[in-house]
PDB file of N, CA and C in Angstrom:
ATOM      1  N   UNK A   1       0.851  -1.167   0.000  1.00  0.00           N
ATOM      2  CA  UNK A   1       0.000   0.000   0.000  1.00  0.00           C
ATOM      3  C   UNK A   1       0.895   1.227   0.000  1.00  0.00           C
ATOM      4  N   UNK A   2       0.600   2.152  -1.073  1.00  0.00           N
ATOM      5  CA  UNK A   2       1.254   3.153  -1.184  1.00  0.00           C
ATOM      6  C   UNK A   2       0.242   4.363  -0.618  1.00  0.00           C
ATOM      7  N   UNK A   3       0.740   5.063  -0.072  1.00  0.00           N
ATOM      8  CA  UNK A   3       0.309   6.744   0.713  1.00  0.00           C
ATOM      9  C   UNK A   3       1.201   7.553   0.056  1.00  0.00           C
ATOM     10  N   UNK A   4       0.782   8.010  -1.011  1.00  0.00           N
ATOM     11  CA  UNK A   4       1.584  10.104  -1.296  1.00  0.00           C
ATOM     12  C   UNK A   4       1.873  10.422  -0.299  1.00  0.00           C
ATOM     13  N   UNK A   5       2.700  11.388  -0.112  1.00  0.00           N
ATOM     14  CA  UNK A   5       3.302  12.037   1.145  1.00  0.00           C
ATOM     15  C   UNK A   5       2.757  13.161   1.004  1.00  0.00           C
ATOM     16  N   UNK A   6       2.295  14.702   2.058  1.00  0.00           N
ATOM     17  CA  UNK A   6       1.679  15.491   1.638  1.00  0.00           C
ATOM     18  C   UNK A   6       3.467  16.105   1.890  1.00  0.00           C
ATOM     19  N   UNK A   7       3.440  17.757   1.530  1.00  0.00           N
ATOM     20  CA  UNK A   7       4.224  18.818   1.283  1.00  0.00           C
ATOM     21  C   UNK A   7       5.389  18.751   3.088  1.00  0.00           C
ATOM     22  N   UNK A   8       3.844  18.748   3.889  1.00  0.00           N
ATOM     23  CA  UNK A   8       4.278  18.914   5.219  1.00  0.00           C
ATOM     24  C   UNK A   8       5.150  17.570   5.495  1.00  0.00           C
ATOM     25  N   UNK A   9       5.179  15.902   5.092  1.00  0.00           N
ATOM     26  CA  UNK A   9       5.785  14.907   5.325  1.00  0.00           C
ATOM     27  C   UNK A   9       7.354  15.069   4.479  1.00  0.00           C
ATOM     28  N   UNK A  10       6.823  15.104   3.505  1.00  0.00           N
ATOM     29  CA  UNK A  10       7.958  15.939   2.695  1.00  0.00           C
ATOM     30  C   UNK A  10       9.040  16.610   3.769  1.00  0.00           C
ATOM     31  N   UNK A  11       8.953  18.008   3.799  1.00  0.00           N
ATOM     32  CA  UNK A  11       9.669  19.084   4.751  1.00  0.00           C
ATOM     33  C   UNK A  11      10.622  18.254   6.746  1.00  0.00           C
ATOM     34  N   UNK A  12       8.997  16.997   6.684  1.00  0.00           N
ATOM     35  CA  UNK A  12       9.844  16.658   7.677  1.00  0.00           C
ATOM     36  C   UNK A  12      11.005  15.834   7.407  1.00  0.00           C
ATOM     37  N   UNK A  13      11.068  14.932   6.289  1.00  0.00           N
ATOM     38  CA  UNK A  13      12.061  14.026   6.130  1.00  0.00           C
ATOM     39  C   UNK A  13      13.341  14.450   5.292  1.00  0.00           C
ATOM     40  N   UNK A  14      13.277  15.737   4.772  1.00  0.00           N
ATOM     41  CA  UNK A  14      14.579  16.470   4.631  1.00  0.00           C
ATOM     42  C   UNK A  14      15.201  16.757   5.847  1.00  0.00           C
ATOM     43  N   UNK A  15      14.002  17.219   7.025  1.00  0.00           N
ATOM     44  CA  UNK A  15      14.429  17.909   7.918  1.00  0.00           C
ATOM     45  C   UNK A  15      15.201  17.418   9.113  1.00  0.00           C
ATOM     46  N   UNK A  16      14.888  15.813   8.610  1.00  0.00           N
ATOM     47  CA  UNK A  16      15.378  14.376   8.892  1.00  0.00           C
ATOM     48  C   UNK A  16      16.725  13.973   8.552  1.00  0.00           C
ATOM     49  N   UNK A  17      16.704  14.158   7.113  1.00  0.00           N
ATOM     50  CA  UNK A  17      17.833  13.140   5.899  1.00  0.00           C
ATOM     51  C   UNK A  17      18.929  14.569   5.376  1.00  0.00           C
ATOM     52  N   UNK A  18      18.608  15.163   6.173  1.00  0.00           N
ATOM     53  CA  UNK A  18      19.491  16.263   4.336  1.00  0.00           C
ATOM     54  C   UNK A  18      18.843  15.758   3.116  1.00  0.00           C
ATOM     55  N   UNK A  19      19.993  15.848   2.579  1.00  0.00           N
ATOM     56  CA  UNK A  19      20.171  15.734   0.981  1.00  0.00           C
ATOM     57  C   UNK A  19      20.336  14.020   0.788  1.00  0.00           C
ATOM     58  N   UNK A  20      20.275  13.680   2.061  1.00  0.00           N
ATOM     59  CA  UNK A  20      20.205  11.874   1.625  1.00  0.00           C
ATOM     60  C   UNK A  20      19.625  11.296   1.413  1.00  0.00           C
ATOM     61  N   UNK A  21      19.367  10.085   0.769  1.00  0.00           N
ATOM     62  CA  UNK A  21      18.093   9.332   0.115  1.00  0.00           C
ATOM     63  C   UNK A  21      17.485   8.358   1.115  1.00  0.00           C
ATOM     64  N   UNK A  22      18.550   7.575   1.915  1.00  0.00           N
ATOM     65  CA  UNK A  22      18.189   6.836   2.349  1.00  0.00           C
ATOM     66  C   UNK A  22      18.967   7.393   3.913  1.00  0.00           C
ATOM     67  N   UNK A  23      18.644   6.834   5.511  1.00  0.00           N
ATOM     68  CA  UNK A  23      19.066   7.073   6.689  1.00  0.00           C
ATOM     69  C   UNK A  23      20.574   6.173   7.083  1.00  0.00           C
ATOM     70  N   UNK A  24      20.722   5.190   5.907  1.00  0.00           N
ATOM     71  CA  UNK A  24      21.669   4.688   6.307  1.00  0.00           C
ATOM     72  C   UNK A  24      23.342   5.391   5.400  1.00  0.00           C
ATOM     73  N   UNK A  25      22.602   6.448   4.955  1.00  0.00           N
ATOM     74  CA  UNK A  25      23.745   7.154   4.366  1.00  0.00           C
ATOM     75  C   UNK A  25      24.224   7.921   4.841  1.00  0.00           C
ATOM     76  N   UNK A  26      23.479   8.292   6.015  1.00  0.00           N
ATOM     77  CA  UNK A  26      23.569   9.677   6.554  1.00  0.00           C
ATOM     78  C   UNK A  26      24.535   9.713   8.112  1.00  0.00           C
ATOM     79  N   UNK A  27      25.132  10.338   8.417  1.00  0.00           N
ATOM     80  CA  UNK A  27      25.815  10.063   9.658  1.00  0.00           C
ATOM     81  C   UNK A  27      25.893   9.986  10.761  1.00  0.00           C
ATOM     82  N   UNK A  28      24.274   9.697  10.530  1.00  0.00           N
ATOM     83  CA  UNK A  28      23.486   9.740  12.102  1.00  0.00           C
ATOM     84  C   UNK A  28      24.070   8.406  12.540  1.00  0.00           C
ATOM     85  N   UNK A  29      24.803   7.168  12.067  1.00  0.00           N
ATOM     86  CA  UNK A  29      25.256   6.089  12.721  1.00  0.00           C
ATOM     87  C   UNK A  29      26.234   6.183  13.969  1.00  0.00           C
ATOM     88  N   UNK A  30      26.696   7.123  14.126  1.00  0.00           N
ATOM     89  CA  UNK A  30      27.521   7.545  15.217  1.00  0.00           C
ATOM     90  C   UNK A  30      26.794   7.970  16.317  1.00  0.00           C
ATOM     91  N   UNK A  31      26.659   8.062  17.687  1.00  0.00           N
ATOM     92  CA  UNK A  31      25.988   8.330  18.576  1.00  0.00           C
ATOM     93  C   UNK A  31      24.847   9.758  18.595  1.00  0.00           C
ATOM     94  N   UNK A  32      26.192  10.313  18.843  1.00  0.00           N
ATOM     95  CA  UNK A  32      25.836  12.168  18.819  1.00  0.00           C
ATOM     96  C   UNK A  32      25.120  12.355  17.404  1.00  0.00           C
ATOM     97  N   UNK A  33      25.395  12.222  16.191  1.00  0.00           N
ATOM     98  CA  UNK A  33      24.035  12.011  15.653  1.00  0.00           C
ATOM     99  C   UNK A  33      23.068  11.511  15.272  1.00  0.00           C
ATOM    100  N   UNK A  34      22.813  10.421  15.760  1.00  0.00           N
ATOM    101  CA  UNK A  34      21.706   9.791  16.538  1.00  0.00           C
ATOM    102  C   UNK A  34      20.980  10.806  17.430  1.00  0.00           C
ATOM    103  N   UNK A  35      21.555  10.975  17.716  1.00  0.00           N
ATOM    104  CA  UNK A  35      21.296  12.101  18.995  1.00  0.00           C
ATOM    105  C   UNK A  35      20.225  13.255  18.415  1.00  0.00           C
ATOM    106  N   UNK A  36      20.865  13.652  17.938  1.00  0.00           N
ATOM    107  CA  UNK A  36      20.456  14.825  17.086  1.00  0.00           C
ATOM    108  C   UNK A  36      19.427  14.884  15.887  1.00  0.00           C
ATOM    109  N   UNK A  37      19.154  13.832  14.883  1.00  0.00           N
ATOM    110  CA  UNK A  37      18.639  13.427  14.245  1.00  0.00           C
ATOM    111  C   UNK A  37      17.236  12.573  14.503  1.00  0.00           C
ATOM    112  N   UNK A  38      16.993  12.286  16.254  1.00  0.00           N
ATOM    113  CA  UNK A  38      15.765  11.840  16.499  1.00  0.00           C
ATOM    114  C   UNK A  38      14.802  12.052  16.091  1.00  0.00           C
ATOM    115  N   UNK A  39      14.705  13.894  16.438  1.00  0.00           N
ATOM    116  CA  UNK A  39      13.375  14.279  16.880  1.00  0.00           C
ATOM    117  C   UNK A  39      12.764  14.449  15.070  1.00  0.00           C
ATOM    118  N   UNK A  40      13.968  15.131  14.261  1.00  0.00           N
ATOM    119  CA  UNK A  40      13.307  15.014  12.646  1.00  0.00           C
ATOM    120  C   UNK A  40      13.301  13.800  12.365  1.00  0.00           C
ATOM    121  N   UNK A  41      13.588  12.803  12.573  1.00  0.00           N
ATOM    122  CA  UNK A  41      12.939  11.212  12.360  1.00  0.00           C
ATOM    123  C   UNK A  41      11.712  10.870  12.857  1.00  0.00           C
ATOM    124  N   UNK A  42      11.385  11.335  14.066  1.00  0.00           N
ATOM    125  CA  UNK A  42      10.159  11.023  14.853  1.00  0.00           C
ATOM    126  C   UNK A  42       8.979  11.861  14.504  1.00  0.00           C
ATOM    127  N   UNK A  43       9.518  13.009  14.410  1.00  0.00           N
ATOM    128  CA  UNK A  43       8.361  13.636  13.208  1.00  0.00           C
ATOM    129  C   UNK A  43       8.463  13.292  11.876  1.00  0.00           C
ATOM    130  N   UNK A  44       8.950  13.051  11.131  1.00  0.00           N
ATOM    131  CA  UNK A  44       8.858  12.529   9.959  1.00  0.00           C
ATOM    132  C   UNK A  44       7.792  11.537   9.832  1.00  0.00           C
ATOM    133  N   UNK A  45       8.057  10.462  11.052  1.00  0.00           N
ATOM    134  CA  UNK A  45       7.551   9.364  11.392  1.00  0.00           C
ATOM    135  C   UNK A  45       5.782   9.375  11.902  1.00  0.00           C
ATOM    136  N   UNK A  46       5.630  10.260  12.742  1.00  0.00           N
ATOM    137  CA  UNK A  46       4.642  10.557  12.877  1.00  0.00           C
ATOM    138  C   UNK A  46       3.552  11.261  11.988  1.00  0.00           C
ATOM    139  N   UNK A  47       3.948  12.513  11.277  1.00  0.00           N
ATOM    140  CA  UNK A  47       3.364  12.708   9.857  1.00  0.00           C
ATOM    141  C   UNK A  47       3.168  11.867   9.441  1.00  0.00           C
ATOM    142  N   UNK A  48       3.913  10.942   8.598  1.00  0.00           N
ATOM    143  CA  UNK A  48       3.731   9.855   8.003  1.00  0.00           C
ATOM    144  C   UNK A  48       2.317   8.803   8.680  1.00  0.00           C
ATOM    145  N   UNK A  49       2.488   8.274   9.711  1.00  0.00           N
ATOM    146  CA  UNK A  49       1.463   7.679  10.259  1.00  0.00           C
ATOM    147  C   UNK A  49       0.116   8.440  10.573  1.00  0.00           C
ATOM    148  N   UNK A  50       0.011   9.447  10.833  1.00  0.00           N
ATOM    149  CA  UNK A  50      -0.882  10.332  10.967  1.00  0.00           C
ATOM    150  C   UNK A  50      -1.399  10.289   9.441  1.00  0.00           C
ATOM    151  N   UNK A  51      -1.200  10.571   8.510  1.00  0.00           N
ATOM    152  CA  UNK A  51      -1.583  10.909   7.055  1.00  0.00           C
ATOM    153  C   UNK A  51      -2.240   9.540   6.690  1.00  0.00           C
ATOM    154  N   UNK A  52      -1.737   8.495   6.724  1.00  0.00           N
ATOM    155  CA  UNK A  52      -1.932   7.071   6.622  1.00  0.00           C
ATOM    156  C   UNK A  52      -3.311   6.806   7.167  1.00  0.00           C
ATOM    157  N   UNK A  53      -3.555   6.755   8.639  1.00  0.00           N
ATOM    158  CA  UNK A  53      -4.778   6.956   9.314  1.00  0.00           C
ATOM    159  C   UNK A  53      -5.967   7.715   8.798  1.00  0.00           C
ATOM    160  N   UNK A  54      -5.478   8.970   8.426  1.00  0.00           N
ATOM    161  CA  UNK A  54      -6.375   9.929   7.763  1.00  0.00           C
ATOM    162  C   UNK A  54      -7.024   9.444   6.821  1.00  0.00           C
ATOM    163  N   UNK A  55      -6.424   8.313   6.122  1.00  0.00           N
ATOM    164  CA  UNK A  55      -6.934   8.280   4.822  1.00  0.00           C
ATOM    165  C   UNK A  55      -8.372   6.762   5.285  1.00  0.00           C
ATOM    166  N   UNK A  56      -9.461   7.343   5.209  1.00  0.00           N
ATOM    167  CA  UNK A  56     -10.601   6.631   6.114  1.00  0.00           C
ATOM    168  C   UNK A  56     -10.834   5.612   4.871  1.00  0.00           C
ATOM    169  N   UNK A  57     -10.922   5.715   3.768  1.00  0.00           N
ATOM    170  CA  UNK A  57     -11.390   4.878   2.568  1.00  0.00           C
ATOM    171  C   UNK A  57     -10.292   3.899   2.446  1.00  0.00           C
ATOM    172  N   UNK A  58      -8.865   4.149   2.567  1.00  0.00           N
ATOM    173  CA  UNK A  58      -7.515   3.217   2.902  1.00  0.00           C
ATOM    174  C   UNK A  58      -8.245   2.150   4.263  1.00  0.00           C
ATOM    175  N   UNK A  59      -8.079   2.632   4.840  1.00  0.00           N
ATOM    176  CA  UNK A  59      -8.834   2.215   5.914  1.00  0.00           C
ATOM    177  C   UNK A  59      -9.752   1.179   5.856  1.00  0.00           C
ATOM    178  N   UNK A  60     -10.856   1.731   5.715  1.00  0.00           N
ATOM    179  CA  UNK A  60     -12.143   0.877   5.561  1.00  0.00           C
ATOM    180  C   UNK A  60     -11.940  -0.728   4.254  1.00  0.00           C
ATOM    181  N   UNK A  61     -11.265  -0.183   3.277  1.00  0.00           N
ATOM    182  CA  UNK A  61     -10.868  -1.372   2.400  1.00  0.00           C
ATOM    183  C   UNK A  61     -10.014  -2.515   3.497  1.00  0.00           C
ATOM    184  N   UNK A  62      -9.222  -1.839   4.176  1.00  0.00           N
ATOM    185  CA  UNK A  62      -8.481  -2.994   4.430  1.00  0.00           C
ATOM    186  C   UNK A  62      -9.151  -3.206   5.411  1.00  0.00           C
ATOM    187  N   UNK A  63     -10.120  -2.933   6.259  1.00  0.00           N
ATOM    188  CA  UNK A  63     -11.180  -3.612   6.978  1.00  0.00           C
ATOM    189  C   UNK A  63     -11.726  -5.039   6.616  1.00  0.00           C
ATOM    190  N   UNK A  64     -12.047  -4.601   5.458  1.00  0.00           N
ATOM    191  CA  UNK A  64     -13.140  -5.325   4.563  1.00  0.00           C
ATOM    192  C   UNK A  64     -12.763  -6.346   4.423  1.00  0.00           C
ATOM    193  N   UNK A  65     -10.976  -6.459   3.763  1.00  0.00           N
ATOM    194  CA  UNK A  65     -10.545  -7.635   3.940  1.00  0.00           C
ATOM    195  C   UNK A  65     -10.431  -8.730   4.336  1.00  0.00           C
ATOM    196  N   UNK A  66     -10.408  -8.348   5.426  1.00  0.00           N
ATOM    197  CA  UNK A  66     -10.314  -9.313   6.833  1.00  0.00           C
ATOM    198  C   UNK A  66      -8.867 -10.198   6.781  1.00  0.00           C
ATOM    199  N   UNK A  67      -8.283  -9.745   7.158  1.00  0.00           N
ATOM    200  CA  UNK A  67      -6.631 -10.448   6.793  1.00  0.00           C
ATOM    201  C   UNK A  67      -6.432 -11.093   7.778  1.00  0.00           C
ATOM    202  N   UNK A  68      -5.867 -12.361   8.138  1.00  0.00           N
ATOM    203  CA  UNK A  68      -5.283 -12.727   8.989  1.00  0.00           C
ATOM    204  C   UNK A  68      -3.705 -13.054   9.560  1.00  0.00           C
ATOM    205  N   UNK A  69      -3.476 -12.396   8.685  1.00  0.00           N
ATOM    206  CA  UNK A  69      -1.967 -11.892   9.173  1.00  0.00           C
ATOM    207  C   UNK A  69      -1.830 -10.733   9.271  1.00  0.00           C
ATOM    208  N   UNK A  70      -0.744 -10.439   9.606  1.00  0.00           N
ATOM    209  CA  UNK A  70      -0.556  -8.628   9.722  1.00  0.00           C
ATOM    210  C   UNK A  70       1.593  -8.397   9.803  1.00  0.00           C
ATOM    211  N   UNK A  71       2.091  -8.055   8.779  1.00  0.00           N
ATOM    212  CA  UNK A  71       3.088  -8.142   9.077  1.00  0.00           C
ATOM    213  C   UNK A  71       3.425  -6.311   8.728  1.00  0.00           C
ATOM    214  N   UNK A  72       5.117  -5.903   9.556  1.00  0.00           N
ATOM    215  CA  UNK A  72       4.821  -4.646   9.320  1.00  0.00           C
ATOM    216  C   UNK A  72       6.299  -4.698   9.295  1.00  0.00           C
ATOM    217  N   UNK A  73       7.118  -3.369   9.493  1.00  0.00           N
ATOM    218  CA  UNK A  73       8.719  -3.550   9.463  1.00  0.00           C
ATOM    219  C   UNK A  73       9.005  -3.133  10.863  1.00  0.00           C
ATOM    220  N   UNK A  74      10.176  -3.459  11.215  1.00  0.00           N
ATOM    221  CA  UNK A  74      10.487  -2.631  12.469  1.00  0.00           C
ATOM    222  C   UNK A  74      10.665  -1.346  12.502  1.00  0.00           C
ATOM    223  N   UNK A  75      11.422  -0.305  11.546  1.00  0.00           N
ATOM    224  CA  UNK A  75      11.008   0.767  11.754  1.00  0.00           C
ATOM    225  C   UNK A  75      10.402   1.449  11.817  1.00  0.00           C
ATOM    226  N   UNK A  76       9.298   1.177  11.004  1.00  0.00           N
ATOM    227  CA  UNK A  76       8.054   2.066  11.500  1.00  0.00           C
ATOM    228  C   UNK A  76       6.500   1.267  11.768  1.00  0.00           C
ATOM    229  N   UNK A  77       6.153   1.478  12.923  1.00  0.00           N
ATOM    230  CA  UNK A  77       5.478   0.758  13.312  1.00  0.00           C
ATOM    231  C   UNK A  77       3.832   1.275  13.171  1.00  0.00           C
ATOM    232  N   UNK A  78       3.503   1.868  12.116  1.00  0.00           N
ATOM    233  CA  UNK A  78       2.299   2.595  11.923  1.00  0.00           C
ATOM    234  C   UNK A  78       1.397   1.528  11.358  1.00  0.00           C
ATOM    235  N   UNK A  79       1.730   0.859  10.829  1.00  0.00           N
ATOM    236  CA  UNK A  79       1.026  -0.197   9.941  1.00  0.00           C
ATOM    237  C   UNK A  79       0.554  -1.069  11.143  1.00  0.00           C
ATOM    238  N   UNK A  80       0.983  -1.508  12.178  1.00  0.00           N
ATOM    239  CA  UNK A  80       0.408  -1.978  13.627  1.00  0.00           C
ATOM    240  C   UNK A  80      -0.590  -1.496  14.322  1.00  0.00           C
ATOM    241  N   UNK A  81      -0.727   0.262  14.287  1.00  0.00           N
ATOM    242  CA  UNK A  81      -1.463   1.215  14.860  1.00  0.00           C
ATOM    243  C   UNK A  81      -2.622   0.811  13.682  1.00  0.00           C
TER     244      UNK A  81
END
């Protein structure tokens, strides 16, 4: 399942990544930025899940389904919520 990102999810995950594509490029692997790089990850993260939710017709389909599995990734755990 794909979710567009709105403008505002966007802004957070630069505000996250720089200019990097992916988090494992970036030099947050070292403590101190780890450190530093949380809180624009965690908002990133949260936009993201928030927008996801929003979308009530996303939603309601996969209601409908009725799935009996549910698998999600470890990093982001919105797909659980």
């Amino acid at each position: 399942i794909h979710v567009h990102l709105t403008e505002d999810v966007w802004k957070a995950r630069e505000a996250a990544l720089g200019s990097y594509d992916i988090m494992f490029d970036t030099p947050y692997l070292d403590p101190v930025g780890t450190f530093f790089a949380s809180r624009g990850m965690s908002d990133m993260l949260v936009k993201g899940c928030k927008l996801t939710l929003e979308k009530s017709e996303l939603i309601e389909q996969l209601k409908r389904e009725e799935y009996d599995v549910m698998m999600a990734e470890n990093f982001d755990m919105c797909g659980i919520g």
